[in-house]
C-alpha atoms as a PDB file:
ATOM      1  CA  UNK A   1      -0.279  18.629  11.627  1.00  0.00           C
ATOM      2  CA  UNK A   2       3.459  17.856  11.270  1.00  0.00           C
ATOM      3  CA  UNK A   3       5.396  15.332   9.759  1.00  0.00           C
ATOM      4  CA  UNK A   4       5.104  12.480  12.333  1.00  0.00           C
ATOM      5  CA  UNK A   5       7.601   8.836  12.298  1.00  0.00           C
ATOM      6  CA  UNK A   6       6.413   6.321  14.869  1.00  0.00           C
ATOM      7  CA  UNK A   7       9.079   4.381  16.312  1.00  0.00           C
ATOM      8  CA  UNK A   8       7.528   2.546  19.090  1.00  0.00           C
ATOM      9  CA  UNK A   9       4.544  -0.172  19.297  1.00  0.00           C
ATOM     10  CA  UNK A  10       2.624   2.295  22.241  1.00  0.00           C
ATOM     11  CA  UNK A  11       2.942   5.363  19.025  1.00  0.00           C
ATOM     12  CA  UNK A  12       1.776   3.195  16.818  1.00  0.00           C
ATOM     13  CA  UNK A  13      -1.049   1.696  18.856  1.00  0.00           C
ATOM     14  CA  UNK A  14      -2.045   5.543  19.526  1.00  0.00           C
ATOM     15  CA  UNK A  15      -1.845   6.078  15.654  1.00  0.00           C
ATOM     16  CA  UNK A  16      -3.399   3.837  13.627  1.00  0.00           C
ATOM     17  CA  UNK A  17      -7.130   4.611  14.238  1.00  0.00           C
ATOM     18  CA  UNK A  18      -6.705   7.982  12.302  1.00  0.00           C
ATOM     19  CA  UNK A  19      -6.504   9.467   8.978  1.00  0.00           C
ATOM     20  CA  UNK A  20      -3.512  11.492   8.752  1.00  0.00           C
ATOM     21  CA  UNK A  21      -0.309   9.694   7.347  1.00  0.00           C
ATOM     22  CA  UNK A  22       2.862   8.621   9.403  1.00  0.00           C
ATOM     23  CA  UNK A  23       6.386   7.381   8.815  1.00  0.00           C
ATOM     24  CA  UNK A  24       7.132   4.350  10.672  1.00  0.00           C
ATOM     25  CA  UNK A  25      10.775   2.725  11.670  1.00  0.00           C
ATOM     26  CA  UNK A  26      12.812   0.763  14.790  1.00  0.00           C
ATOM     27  CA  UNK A  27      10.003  -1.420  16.358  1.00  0.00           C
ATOM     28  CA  UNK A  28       7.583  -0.945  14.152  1.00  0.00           C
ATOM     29  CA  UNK A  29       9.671  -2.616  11.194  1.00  0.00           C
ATOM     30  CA  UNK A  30      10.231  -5.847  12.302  1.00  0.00           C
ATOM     31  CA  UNK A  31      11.627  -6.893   8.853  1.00  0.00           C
ATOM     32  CA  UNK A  32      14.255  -6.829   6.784  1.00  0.00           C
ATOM     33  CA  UNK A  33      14.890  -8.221   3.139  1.00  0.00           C
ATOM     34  CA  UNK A  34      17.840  -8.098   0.245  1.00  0.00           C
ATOM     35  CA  UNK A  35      15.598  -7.347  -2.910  1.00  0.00           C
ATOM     36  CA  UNK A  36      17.308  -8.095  -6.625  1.00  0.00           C
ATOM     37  CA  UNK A  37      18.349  -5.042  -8.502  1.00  0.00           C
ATOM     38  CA  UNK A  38      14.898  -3.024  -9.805  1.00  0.00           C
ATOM     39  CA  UNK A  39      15.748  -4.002 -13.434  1.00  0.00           C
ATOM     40  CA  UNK A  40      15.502  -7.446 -12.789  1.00  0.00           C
ATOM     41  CA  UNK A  41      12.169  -7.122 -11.011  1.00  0.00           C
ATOM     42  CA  UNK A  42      10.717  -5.394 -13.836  1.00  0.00           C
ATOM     43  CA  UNK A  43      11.752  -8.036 -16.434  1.00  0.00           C
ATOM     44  CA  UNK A  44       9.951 -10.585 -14.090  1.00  0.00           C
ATOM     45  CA  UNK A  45       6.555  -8.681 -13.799  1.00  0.00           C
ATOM     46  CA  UNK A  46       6.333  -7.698 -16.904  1.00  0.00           C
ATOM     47  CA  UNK A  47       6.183 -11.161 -17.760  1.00  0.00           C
ATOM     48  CA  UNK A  48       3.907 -12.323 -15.336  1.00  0.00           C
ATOM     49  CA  UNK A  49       0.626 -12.822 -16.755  1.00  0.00           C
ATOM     50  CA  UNK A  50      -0.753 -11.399 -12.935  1.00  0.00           C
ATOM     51  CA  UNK A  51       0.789  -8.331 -13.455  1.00  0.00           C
ATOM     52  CA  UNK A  52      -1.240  -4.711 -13.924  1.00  0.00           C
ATOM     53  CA  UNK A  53      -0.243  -1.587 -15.646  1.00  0.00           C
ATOM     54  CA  UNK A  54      -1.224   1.639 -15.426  1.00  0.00           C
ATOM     55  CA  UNK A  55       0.346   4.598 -17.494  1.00  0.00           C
ATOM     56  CA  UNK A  56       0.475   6.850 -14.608  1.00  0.00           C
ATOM     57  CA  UNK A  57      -0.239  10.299 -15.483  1.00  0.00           C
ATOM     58  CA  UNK A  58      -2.914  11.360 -14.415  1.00  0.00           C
ATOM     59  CA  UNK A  59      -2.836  12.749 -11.229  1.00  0.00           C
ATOM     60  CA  UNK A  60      -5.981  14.691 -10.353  1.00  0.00           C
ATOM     61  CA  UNK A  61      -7.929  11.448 -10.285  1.00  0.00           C
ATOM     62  CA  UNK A  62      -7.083   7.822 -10.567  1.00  0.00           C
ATOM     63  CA  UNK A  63      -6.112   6.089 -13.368  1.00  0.00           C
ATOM     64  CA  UNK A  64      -8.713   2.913 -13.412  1.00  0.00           C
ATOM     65  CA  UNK A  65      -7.455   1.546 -16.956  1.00  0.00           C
ATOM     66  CA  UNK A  66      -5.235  -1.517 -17.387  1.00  0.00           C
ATOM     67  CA  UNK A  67      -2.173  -0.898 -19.931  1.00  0.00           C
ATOM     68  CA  UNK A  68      -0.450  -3.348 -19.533  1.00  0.00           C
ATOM     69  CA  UNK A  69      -0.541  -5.308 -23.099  1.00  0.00           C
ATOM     70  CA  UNK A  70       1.118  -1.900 -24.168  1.00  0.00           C
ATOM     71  CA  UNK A  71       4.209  -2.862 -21.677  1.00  0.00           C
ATOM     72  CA  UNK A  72       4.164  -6.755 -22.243  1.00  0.00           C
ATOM     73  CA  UNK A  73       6.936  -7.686 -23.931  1.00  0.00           C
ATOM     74  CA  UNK A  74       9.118  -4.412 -23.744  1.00  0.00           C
ATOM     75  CA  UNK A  75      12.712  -4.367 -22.907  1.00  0.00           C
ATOM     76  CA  UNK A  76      13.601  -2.735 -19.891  1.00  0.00           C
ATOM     77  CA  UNK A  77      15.590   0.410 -22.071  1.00  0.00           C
ATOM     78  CA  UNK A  78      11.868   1.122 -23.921  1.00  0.00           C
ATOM     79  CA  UNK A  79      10.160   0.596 -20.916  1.00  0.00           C
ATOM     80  CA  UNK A  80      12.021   3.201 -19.305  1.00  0.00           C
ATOM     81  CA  UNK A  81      11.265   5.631 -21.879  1.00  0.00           C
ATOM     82  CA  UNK A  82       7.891   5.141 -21.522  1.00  0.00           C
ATOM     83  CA  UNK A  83       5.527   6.268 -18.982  1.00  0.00           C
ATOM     84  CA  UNK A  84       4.646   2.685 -16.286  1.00  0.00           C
ATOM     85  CA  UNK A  85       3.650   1.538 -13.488  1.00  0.00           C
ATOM     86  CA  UNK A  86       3.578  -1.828 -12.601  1.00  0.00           C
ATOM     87  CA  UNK A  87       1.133  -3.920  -9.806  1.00  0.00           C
ATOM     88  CA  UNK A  88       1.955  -7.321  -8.932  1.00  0.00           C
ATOM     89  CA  UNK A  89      -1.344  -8.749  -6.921  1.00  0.00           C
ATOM     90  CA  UNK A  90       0.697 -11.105  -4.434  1.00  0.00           C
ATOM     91  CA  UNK A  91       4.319 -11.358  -4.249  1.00  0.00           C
ATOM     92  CA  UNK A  92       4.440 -14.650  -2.353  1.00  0.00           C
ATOM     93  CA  UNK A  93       3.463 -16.489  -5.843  1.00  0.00           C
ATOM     94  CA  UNK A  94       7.027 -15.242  -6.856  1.00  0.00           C
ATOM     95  CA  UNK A  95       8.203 -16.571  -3.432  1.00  0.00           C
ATOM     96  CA  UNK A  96       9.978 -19.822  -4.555  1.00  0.00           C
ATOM     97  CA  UNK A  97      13.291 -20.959  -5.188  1.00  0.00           C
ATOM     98  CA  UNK A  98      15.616 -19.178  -7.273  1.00  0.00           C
ATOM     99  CA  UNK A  99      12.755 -16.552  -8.039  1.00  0.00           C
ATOM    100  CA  UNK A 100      12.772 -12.677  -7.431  1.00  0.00           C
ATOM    101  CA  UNK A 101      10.977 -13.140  -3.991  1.00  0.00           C
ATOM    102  CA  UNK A 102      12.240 -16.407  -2.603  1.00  0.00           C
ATOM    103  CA  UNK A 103      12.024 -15.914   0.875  1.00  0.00           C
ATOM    104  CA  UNK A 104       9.762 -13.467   1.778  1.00  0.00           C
ATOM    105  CA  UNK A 105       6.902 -15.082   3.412  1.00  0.00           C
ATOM    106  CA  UNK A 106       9.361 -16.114   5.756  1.00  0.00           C
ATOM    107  CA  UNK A 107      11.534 -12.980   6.675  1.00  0.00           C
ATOM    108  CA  UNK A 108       8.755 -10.003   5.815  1.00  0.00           C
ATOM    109  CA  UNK A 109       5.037 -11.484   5.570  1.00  0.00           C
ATOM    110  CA  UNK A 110       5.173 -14.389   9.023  1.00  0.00           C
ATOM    111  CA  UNK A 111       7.507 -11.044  10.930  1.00  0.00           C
ATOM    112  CA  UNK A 112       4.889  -8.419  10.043  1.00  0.00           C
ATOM    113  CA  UNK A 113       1.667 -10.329  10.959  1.00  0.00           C
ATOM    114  CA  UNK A 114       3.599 -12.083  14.038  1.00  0.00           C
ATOM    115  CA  UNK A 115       4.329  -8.874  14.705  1.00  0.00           C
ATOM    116  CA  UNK A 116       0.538  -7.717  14.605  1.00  0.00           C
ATOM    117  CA  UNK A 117      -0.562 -10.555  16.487  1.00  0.00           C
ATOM    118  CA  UNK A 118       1.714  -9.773  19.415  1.00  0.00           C
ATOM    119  CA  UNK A 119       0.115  -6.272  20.230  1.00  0.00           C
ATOM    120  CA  UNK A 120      -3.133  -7.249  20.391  1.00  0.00           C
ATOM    121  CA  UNK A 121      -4.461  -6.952  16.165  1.00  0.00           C
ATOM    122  CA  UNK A 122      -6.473  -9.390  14.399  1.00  0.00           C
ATOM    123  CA  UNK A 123      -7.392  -9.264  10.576  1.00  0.00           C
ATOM    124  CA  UNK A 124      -9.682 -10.729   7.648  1.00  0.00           C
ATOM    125  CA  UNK A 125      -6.843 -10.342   5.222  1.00  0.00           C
ATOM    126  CA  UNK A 126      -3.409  -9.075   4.848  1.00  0.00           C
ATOM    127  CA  UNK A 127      -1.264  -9.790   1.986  1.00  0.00           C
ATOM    128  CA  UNK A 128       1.722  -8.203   0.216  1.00  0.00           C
ATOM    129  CA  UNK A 129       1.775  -6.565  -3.568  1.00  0.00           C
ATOM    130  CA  UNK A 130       4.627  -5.513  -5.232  1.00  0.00           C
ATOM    131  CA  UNK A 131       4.716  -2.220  -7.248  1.00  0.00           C
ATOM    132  CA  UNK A 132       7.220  -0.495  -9.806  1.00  0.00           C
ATOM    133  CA  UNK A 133       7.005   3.144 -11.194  1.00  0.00           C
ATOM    134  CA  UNK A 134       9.108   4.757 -13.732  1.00  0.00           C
ATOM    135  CA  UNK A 135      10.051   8.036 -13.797  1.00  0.00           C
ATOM    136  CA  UNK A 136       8.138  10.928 -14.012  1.00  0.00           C
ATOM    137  CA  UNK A 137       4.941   8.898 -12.952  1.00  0.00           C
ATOM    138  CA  UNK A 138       2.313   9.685 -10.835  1.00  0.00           C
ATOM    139  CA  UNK A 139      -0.323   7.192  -8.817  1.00  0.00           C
ATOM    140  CA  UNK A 140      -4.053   9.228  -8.949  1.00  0.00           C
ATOM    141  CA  UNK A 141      -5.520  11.145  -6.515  1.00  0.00           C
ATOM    142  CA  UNK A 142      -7.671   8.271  -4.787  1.00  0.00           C
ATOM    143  CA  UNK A 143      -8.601   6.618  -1.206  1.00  0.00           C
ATOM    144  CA  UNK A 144      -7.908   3.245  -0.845  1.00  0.00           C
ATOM    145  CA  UNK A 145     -10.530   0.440   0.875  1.00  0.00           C
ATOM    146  CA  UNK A 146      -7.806  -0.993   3.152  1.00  0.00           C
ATOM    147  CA  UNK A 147      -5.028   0.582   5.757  1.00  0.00           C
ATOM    148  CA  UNK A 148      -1.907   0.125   4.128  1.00  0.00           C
ATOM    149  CA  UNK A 149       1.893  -0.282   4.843  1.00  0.00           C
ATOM    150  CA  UNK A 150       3.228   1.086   2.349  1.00  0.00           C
ATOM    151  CA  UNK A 151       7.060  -0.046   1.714  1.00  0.00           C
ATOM    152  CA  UNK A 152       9.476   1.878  -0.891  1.00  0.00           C
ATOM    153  CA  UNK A 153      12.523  -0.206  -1.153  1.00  0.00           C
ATOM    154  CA  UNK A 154      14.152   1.403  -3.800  1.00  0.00           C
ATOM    155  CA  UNK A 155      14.146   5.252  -5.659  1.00  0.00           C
ATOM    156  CA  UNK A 156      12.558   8.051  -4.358  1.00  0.00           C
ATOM    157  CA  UNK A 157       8.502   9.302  -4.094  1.00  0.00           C
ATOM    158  CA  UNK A 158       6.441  11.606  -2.886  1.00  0.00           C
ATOM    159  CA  UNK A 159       3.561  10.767  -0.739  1.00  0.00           C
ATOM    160  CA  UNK A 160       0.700  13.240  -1.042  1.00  0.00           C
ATOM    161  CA  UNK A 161      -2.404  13.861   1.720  1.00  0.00           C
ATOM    162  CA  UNK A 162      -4.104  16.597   3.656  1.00  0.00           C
ATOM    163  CA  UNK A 163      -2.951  17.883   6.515  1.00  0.00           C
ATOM    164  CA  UNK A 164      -7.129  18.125   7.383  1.00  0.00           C
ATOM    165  CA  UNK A 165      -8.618  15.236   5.535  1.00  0.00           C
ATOM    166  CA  UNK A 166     -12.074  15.630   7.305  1.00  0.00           C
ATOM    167  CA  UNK A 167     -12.228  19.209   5.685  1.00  0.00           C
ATOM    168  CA  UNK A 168     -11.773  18.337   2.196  1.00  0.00           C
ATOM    169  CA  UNK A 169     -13.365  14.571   2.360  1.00  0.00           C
ATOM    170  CA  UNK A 170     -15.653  13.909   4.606  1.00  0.00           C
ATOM    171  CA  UNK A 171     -16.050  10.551   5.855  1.00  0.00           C
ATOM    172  CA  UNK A 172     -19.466  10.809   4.578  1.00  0.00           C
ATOM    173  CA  UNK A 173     -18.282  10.876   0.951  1.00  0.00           C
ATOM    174  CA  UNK A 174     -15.309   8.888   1.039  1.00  0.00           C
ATOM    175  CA  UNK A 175     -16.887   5.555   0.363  1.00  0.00           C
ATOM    176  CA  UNK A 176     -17.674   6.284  -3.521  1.00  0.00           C
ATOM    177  CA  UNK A 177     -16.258   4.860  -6.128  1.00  0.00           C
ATOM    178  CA  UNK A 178     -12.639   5.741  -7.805  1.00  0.00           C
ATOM    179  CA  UNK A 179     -15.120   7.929 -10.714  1.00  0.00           C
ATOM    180  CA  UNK A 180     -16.258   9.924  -8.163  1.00  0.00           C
ATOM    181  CA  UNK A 181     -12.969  10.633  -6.317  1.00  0.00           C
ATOM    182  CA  UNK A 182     -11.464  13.718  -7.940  1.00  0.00           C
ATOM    183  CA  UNK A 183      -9.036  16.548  -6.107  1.00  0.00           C
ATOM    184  CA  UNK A 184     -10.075  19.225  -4.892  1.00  0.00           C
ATOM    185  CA  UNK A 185      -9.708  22.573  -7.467  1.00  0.00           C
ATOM    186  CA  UNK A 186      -8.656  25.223  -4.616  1.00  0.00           C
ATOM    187  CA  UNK A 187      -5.731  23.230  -2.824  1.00  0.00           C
ATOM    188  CA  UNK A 188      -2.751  25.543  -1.553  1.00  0.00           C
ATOM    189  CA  UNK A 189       0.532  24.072  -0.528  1.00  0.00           C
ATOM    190  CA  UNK A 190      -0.100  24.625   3.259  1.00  0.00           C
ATOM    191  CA  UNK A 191      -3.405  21.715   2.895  1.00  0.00           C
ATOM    192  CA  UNK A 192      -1.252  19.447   1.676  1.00  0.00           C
ATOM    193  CA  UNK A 193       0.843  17.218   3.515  1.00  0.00           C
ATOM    194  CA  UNK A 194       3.529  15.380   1.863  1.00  0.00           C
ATOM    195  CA  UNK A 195       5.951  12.831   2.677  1.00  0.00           C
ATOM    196  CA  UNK A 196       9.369  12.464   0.333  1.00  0.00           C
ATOM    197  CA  UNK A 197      10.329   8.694   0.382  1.00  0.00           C
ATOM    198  CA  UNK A 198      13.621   7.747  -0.160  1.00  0.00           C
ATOM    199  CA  UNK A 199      14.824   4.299   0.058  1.00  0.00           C
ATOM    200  CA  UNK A 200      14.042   1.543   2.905  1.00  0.00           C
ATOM    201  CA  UNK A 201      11.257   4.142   3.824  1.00  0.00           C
ATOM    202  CA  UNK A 202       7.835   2.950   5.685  1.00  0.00           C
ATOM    203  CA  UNK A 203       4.879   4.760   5.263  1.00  0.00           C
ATOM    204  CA  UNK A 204       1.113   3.975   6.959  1.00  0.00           C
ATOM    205  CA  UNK A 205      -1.647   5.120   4.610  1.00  0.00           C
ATOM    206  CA  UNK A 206      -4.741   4.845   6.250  1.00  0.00           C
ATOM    207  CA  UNK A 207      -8.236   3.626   5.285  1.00  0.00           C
ATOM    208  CA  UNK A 208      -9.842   6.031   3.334  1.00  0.00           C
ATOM    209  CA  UNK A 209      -7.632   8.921   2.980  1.00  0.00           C
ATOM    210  CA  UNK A 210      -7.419  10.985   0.326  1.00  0.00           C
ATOM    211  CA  UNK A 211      -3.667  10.472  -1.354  1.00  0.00           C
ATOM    212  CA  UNK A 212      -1.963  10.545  -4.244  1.00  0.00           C
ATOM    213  CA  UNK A 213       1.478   9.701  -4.929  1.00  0.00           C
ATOM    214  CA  UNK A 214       4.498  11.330  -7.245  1.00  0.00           C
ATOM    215  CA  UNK A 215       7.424   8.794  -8.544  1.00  0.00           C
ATOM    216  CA  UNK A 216       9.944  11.407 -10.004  1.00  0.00           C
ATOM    217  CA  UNK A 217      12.660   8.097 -10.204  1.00  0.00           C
ATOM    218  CA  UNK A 218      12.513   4.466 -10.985  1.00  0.00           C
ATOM    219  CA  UNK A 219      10.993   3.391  -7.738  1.00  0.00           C
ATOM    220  CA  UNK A 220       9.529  -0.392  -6.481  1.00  0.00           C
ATOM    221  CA  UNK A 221       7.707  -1.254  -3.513  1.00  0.00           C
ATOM    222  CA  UNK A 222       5.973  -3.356  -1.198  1.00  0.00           C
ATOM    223  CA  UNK A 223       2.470  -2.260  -0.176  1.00  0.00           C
ATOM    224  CA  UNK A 224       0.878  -4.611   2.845  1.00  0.00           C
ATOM    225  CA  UNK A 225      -2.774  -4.432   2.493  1.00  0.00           C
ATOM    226  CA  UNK A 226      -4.702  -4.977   5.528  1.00  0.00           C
ATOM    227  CA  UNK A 227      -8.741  -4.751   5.962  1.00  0.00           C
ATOM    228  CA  UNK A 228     -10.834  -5.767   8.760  1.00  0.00           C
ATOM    229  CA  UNK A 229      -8.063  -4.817  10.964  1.00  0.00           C
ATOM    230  CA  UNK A 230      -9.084  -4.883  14.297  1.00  0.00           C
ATOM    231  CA  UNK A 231      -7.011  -3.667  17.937  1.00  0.00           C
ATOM    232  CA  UNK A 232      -8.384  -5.967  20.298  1.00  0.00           C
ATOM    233  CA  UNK A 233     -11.617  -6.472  18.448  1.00  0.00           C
ATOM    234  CA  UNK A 234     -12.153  -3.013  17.409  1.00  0.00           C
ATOM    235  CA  UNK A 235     -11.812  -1.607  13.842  1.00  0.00           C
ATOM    236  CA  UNK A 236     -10.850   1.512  13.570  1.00  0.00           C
ATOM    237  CA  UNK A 237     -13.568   4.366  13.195  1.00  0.00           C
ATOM    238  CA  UNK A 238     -13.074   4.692   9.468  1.00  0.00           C
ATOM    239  CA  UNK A 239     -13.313   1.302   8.517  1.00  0.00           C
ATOM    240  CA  UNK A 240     -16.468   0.532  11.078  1.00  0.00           C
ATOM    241  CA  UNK A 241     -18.130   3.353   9.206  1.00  0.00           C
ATOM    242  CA  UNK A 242     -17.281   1.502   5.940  1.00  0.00           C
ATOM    243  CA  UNK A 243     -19.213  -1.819   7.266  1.00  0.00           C
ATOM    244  CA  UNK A 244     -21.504   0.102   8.691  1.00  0.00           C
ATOM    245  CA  UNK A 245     -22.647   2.006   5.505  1.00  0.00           C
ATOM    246  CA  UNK A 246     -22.554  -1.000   3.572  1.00  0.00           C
ATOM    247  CA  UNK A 247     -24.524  -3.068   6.004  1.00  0.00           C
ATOM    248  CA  UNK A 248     -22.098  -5.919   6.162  1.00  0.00           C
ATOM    249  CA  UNK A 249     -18.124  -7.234   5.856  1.00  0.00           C
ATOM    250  CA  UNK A 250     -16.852  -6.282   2.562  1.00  0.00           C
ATOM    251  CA  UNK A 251     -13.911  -8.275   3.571  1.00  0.00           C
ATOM    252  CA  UNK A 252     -15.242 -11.733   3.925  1.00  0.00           C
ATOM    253  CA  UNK A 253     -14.751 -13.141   0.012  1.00  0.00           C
ATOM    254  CA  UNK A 254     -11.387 -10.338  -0.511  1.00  0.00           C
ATOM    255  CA  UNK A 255      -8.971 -12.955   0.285  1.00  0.00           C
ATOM    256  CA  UNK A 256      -9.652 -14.878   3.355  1.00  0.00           C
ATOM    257  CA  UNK A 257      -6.687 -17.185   3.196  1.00  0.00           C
ATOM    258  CA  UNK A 258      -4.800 -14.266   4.618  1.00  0.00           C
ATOM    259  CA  UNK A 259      -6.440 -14.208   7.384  1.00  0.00           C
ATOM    260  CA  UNK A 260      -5.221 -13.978  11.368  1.00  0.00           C
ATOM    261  CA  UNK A 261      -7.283 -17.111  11.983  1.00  0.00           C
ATOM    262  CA  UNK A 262      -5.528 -18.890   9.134  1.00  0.00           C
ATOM    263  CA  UNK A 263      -2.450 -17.410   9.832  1.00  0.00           C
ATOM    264  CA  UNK A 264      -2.348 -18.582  13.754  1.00  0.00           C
ATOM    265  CA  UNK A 265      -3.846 -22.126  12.171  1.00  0.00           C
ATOM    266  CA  UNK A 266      -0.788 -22.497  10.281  1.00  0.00           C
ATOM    267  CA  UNK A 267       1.659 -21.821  12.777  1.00  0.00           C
ATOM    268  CA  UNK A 268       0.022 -24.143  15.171  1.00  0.00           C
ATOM    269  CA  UNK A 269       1.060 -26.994  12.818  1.00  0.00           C
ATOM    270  CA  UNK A 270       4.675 -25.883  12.897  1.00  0.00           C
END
């Protein structure tokens, strides 16, 4: 498996019921927004009583603990001698006037799921988190519950997989929980597949794929998190084995507001 960017809607409808990462670009970013500078990002969040922190180094499996009373309250110069990394659970609370994200909803968030809509996808909920990592950070080996778009704006990562994610995690064993999730010991370089990010960079991370995720910069990002995502009615094998092992939709309560049906609701009224 080689490095793959989709650039058309017909690639990316052949694409996303897999679990091997992809870039994506042209047609398949139907977005575009003027962020503030990083700094000024990280002041905000770490102020925000929503906001998560993680220390990020560990890297072999993920790091579950929250840090971030260690952060609150830091100026951005300590901060960056530090070790962070910084979660922000829904960046359209932060999208109102004269805030970091005014705008958004409108010119990412209603373009992406308009978008989605168009080609035939429906979902149970997709919203938009914001993350920050400082230097010399890493995001644990784990596999996440939801197919993500995964946007670096700004600074430079590395996206880890495999290049054979059946081989080392089989689907069998990829729905336990983040203790259980741990990399492999006998990795060589030619399992791994890795993507360097750079900015204005797109990246799909599928449903439960083994990742993890070096930030040798000051980097922030947008990561759209989708679940129940369905191409004309269909989920993709790899989350219908998820609902199927757990006998039922694990996305029903996981924030329904942000749902397709909602979505198309609210645009009827407009």
């Amino acid at each position: 498996m080689v490095h793959k960017t989709v650039t058309t809607t017909a690639e990316f409808l052949r694409s996303w019921d897999a679990r091997v990462n992809f870039l994506m670009a042209d047609e398949c970013a139907p977005f575009s927004f003027q962020f503030p500078p990083t700094q000024q990002i990280v002041e905000r969040l770490v102020r925000e009583e929503k906001t998560t922190g993680i220390t990020g180094q560990l890297r072999d499996t993920g790091d579950r603990g929250n840090a971030m009373e260690v952060f609150r309250g830091m100026s951005f110069d300590d901060l960056m001698a530090t070790s962070f990394q910084l979660r922000y659970p829904d960046v359209t609370v932060l999208d109102r006037p004269g805030d970091i994200f005014a705008g958004f909803t409108q010119q990412v968030l209603e373009p992406w799921k308009g978008y989605l809509l168009e080609h035939g996808f429906t979902w149970d909920r997709c919203y938009a988190l914001a993350r920050v990592s400082g230097p010399n950070t890493c995001t644990g080996y784990h596999m996440d519950r939801s197919n993500v778009l995964f946007w670096n704006v700004c600074g430079r990562k590395v996206f880890h997989g495999f290049r054979d994610p059946d081989r080392w995690v089989p689907l069998a064993q990829a729905n336990q929980g983040r203790e259980a999730q741990i990399m492999p010991e006998d990795l060589s370089d030619e399992d791994v597949l890795s993507y360097e990010v750079d900015d204005n960079t797109l990246l799909w991370n599928h449903l439960l794929t083994p990742h993890w995720v070096d930030a040798p910069e000051l980097t922030f990002g947008i990561n759209f998190s989708h679940g129940g995502l369905r191409h004309n009615g269909r989920l993709c094998r790899y989350e219908q084995h998820l609902y199927d092992t757990l006998g039922r939709n694990p996305n029903e309560a996981w924030h329904p507001e942000t749902s397709s049906a909602v979505f198309q609701e609210k645009a009827a009224r407009h």
